[in-house]
Protein backbone atom coordinates (compact mmCIF):
# COMPACT_ATOMS: atom_id res chain seq x y z
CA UNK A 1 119.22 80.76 99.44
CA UNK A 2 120.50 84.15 98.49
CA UNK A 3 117.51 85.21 96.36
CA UNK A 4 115.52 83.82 99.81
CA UNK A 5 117.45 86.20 101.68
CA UNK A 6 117.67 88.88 100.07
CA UNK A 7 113.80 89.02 99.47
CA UNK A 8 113.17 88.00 103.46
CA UNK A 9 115.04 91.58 103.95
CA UNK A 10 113.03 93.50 101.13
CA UNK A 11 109.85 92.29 102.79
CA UNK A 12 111.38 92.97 106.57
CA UNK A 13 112.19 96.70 106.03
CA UNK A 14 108.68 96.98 104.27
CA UNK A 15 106.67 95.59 107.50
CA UNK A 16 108.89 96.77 110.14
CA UNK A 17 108.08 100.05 110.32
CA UNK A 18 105.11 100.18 109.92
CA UNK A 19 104.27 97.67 112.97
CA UNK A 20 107.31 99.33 115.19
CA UNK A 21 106.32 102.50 114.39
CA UNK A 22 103.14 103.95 116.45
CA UNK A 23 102.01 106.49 114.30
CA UNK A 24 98.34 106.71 111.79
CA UNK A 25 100.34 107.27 108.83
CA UNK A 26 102.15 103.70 109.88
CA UNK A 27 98.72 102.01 111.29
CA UNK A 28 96.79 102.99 107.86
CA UNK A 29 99.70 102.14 105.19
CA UNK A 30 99.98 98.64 107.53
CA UNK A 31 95.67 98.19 106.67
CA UNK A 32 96.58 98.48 103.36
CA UNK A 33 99.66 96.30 103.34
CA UNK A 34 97.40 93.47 104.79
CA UNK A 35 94.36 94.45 102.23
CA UNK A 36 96.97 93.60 99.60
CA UNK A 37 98.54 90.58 101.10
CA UNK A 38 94.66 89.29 101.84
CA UNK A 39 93.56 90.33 97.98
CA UNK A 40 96.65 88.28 96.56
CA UNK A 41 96.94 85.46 98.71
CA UNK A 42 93.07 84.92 98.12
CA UNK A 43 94.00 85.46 94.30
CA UNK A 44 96.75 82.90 94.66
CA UNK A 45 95.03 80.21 96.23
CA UNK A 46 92.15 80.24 93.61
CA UNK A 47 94.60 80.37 91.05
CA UNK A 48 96.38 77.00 92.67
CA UNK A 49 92.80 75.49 92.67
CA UNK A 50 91.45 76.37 89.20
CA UNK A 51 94.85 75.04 87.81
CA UNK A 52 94.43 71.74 90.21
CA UNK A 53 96.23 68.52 88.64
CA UNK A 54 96.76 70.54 85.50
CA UNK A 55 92.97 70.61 84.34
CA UNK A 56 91.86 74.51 83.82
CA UNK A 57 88.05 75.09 85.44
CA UNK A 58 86.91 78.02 83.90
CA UNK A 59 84.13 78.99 87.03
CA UNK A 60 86.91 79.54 89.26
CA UNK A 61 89.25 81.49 86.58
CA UNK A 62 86.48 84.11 85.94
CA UNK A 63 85.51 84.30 89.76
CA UNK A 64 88.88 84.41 90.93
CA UNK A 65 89.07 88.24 91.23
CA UNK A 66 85.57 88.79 92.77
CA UNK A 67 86.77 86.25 95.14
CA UNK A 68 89.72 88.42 95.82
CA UNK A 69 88.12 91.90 96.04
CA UNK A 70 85.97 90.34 98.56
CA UNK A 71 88.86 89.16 100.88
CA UNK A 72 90.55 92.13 100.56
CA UNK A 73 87.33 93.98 102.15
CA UNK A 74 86.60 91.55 104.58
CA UNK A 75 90.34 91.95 105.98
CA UNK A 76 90.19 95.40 105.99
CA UNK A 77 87.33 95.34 108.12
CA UNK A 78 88.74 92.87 110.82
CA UNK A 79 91.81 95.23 111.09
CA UNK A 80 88.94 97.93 111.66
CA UNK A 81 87.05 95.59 113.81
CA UNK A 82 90.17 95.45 115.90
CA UNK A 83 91.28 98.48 116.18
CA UNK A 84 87.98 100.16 117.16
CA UNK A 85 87.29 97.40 119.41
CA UNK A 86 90.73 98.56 121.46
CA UNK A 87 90.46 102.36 121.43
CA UNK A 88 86.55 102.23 122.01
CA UNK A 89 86.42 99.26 124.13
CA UNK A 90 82.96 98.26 121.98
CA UNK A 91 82.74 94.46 120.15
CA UNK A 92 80.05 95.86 117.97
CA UNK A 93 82.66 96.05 115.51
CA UNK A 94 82.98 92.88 115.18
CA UNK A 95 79.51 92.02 113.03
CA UNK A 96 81.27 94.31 109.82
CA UNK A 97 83.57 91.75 109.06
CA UNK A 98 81.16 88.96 109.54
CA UNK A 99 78.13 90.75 107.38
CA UNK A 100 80.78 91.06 104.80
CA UNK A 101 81.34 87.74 105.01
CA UNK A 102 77.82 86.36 104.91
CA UNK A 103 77.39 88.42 102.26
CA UNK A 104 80.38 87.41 99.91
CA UNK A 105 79.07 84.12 100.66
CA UNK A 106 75.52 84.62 99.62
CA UNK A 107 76.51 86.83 96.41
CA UNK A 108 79.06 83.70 95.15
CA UNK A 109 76.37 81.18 95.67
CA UNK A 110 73.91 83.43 93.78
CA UNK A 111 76.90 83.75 90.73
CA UNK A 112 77.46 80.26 91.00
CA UNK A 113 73.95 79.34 90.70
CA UNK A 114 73.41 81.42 87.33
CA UNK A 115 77.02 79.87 85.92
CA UNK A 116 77.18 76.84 83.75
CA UNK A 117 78.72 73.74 84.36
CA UNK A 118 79.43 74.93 88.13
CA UNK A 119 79.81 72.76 90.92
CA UNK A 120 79.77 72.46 94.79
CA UNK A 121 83.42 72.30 94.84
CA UNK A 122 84.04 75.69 92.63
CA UNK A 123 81.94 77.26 95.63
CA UNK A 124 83.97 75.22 98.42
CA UNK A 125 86.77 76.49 97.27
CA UNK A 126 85.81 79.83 96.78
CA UNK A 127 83.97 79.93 100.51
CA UNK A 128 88.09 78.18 102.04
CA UNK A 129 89.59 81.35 99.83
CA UNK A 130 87.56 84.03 101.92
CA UNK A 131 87.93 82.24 104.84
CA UNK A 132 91.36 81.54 104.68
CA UNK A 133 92.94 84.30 103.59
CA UNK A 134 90.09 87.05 104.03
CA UNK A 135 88.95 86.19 107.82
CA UNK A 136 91.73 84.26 109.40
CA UNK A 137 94.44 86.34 107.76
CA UNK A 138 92.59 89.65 108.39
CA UNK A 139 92.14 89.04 112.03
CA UNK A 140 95.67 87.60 112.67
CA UNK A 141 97.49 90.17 110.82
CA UNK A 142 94.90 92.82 113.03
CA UNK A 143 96.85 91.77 115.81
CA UNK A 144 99.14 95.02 114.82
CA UNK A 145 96.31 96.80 116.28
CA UNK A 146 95.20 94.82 119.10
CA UNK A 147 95.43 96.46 122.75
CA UNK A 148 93.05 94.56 125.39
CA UNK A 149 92.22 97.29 127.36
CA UNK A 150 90.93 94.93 130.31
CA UNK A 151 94.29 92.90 129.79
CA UNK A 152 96.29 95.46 130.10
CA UNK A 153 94.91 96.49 133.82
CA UNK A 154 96.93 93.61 135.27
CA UNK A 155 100.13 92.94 135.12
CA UNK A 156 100.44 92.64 131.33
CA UNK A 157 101.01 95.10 128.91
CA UNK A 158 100.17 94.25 125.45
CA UNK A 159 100.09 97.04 122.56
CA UNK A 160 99.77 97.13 118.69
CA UNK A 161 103.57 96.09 118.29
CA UNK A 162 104.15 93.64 121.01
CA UNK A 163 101.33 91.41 120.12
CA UNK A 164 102.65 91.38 116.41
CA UNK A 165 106.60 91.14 117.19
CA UNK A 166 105.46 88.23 120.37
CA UNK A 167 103.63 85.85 117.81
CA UNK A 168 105.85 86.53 114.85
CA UNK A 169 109.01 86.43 116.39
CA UNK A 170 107.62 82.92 117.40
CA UNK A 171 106.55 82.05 114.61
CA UNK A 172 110.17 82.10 113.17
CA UNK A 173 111.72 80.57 115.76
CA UNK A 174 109.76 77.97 115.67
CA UNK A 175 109.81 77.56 111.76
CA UNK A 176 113.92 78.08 112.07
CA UNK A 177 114.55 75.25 114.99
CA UNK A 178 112.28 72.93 113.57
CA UNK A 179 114.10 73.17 109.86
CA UNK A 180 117.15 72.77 112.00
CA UNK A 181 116.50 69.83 114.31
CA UNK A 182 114.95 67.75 111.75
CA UNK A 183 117.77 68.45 109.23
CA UNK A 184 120.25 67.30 111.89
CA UNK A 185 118.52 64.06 113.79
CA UNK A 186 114.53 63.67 112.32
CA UNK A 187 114.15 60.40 111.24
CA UNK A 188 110.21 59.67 111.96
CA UNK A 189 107.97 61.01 109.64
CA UNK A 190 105.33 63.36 110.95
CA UNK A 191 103.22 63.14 107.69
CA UNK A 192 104.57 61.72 105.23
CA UNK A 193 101.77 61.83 102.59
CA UNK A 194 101.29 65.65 103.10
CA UNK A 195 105.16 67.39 104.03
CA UNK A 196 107.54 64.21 103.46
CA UNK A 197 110.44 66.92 104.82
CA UNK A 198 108.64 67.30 108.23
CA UNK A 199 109.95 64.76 110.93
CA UNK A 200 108.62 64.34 114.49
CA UNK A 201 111.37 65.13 116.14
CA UNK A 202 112.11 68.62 113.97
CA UNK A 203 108.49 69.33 115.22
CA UNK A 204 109.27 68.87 119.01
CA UNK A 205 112.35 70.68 118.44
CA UNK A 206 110.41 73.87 116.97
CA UNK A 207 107.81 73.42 119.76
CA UNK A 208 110.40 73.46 123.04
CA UNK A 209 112.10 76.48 120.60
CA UNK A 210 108.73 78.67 120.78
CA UNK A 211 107.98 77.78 124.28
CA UNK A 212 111.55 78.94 125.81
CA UNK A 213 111.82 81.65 123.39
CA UNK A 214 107.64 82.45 123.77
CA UNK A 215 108.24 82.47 127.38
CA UNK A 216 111.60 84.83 127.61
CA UNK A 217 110.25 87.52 124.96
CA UNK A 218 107.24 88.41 127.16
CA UNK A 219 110.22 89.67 129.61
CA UNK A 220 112.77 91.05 126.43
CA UNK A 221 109.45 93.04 124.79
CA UNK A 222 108.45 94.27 127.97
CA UNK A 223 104.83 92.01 127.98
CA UNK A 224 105.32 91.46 131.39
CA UNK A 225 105.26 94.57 133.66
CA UNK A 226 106.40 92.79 137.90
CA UNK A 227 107.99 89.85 138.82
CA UNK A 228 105.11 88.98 140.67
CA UNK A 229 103.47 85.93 140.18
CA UNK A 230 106.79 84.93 138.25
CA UNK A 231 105.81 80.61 138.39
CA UNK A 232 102.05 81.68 137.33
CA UNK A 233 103.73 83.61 134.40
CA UNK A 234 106.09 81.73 133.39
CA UNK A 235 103.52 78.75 133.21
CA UNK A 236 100.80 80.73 131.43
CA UNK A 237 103.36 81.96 129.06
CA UNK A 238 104.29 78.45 128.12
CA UNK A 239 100.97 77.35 127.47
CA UNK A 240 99.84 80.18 125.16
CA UNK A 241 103.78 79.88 123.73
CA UNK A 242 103.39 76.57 123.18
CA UNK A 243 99.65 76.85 121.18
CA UNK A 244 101.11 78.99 119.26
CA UNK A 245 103.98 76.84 117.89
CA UNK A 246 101.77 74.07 117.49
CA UNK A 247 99.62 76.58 115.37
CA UNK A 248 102.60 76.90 113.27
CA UNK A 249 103.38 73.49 112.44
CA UNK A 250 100.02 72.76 111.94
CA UNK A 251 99.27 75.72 109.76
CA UNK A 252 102.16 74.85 107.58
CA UNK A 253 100.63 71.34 107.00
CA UNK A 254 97.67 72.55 105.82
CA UNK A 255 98.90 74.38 103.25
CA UNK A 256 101.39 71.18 102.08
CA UNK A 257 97.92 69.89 102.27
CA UNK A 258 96.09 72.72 99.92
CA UNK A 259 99.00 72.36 97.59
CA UNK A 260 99.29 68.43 97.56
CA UNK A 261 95.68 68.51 96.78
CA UNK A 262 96.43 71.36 93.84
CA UNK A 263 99.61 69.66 92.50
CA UNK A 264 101.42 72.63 92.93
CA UNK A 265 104.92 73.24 94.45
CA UNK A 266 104.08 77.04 95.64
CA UNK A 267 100.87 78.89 95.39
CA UNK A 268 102.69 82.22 93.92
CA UNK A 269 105.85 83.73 92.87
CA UNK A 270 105.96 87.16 93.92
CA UNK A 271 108.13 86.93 96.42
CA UNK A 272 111.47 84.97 95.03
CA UNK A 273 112.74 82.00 96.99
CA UNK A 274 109.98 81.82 99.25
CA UNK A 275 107.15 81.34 96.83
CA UNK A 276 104.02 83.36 97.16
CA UNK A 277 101.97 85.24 99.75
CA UNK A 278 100.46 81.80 101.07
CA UNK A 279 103.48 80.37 100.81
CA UNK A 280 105.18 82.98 103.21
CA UNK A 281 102.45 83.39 105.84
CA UNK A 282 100.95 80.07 106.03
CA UNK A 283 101.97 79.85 109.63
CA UNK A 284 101.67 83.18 111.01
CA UNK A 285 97.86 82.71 110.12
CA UNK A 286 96.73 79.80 112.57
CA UNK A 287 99.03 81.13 115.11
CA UNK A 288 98.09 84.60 114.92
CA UNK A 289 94.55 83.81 115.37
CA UNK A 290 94.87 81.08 118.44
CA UNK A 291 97.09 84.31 120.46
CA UNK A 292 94.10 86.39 118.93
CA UNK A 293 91.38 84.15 120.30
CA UNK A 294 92.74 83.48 123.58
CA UNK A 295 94.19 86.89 124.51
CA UNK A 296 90.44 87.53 123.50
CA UNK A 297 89.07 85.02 125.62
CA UNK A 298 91.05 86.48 128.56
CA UNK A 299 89.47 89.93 127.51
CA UNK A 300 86.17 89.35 127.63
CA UNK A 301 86.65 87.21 131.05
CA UNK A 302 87.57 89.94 132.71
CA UNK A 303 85.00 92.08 132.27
């Protein structure tokens, strides 16, 4: 627990300041923070999946770091896409990161093709790597840059930092109650054959956690600029509170799920007592990109 601590802190006083701080030294380091998290986390679940049950497959150990380069750019560019899609108000950027994608894909089928003894599942899992921690975790960590300009002409105010700090500070609240509640009265098993530790009733405590902490930190961070319409916002704020601690939950499962499947206990070790990057940001993935995706939504509506 202390090692867990202690690195929790190291990593906090890394990412803090660069998402607090509004400055483009802080917004550029922060690109290449998440370049690096994408590139590793990419690297670590390839390395999970190559090692899988204990059998070595040689495809995925020599692809594992083209796999990983290719992340890395395809994250970059959804922080780009993001950021020029706020201060120029254009979606245009958005095709980058999805050409980039497209053609990852089409260069790792063409290796794959040429490379012996490969198989549909060496390019699955390469194709859930870029995915997974290229696209998803590129565009939910982007949310450090995300300011809906079209949002922002009612009555909420959302910048680079709030969006980050709103679904993060979510994220472990929800993580924390749920850990709690099920230590002290789960007994039902939410899924037993893929997080054994998980209970139903821990998960309803982390969900009513996120939505009455969701709810009262778009008033503490300043989301919310009138009490006007306080019932509408308080209602809308639960909703989109509560998606995003069921994205939590249900982003931690799937990774149980990845590393079930693997028959590993953590996809990395480079950050003591939590495991690896996967292992640390499994959650703030599927619940950065539902906020993403619906404050997106909301964006585009009201044009």
């Amino acid at each position: 627990m202390r090692t867990r601590i202690l690195t929790g802190a190291v990593l906090l006083s890394v990412l803090f300041p660069l998402i607090i701080i509004q400055h483009p030294i802080c917004e550029v380091l922060f690109a290449v923070v998440v370049v690096f998290i994408s590139t590793v986390g990419t690297f670590e679940y390839l390395n999970g999946a190559y090692k899988s049950n204990g059998k070595i497959n040689p495809v995925l150990k020599k692809y594992r770091y083209l796999v990983a380069f290719c992340s890395g750019v395809i994250a970059f560019l959804c922080c780009n896409a993001t950021y020029n899609m706020c201060h120029e108000n254009d979606f245009i950027y958005h095709i980058y990161p999805m050409i980039a994608f497209m053609i990852s894909v089409v260069v790792i089928l063409f290796a794959m093709l040429w490379t012996k003894d490969s198989k549909a599942e060496d390019i699955a899992n390469c194709i859930v790597g870029l995915t997974y921690s290229g696209l998803l975790l590129g565009y939910a960590f982007s949310l450090r840059y995300f300011e809906p300009n079209n949002i922002n002409q009612t009555f909420i105010h959302l910048n680079g930092r709030q969006s980050f700090m709103f679904v993060y500070t979510i994220v472990l609240l929800t993580d924390t109650f749920a850990y709690l509640v099920g230590r002290k009265w789960g007994k039902r098993k939410m899924a037993p054959t893929i997080s054994p530790k998980k209970s139903v009733e821990g998960a309803i405590g982390g969900l009513v956690a996120g939505i009455i902490f969701g709810v009262s930190i778009l008033f503490i961070y300043k989301i919310v600029r009138t009490t006007e319409l306080l019932v509408l916002i308080i209602l809308a704020g639960a909703v989109i509170s509560g998606l995003i601690s069921c994205a939590v939950q249900f982003g931690d499962l799937v990774e149980s799920k990845f590393k079930r499947s693997f028959d590993v206990k953590d996809f990395g070790k480079i950050l003591p007592g939590h495991g690896g990057i996967l292992d640390r940001f499994d959650s703030f993935i599927y619940s950065g990109i539902i906020f993403y995706i619906v404050c997106l939504v909301i964006e585009i509506a009201l044009i």
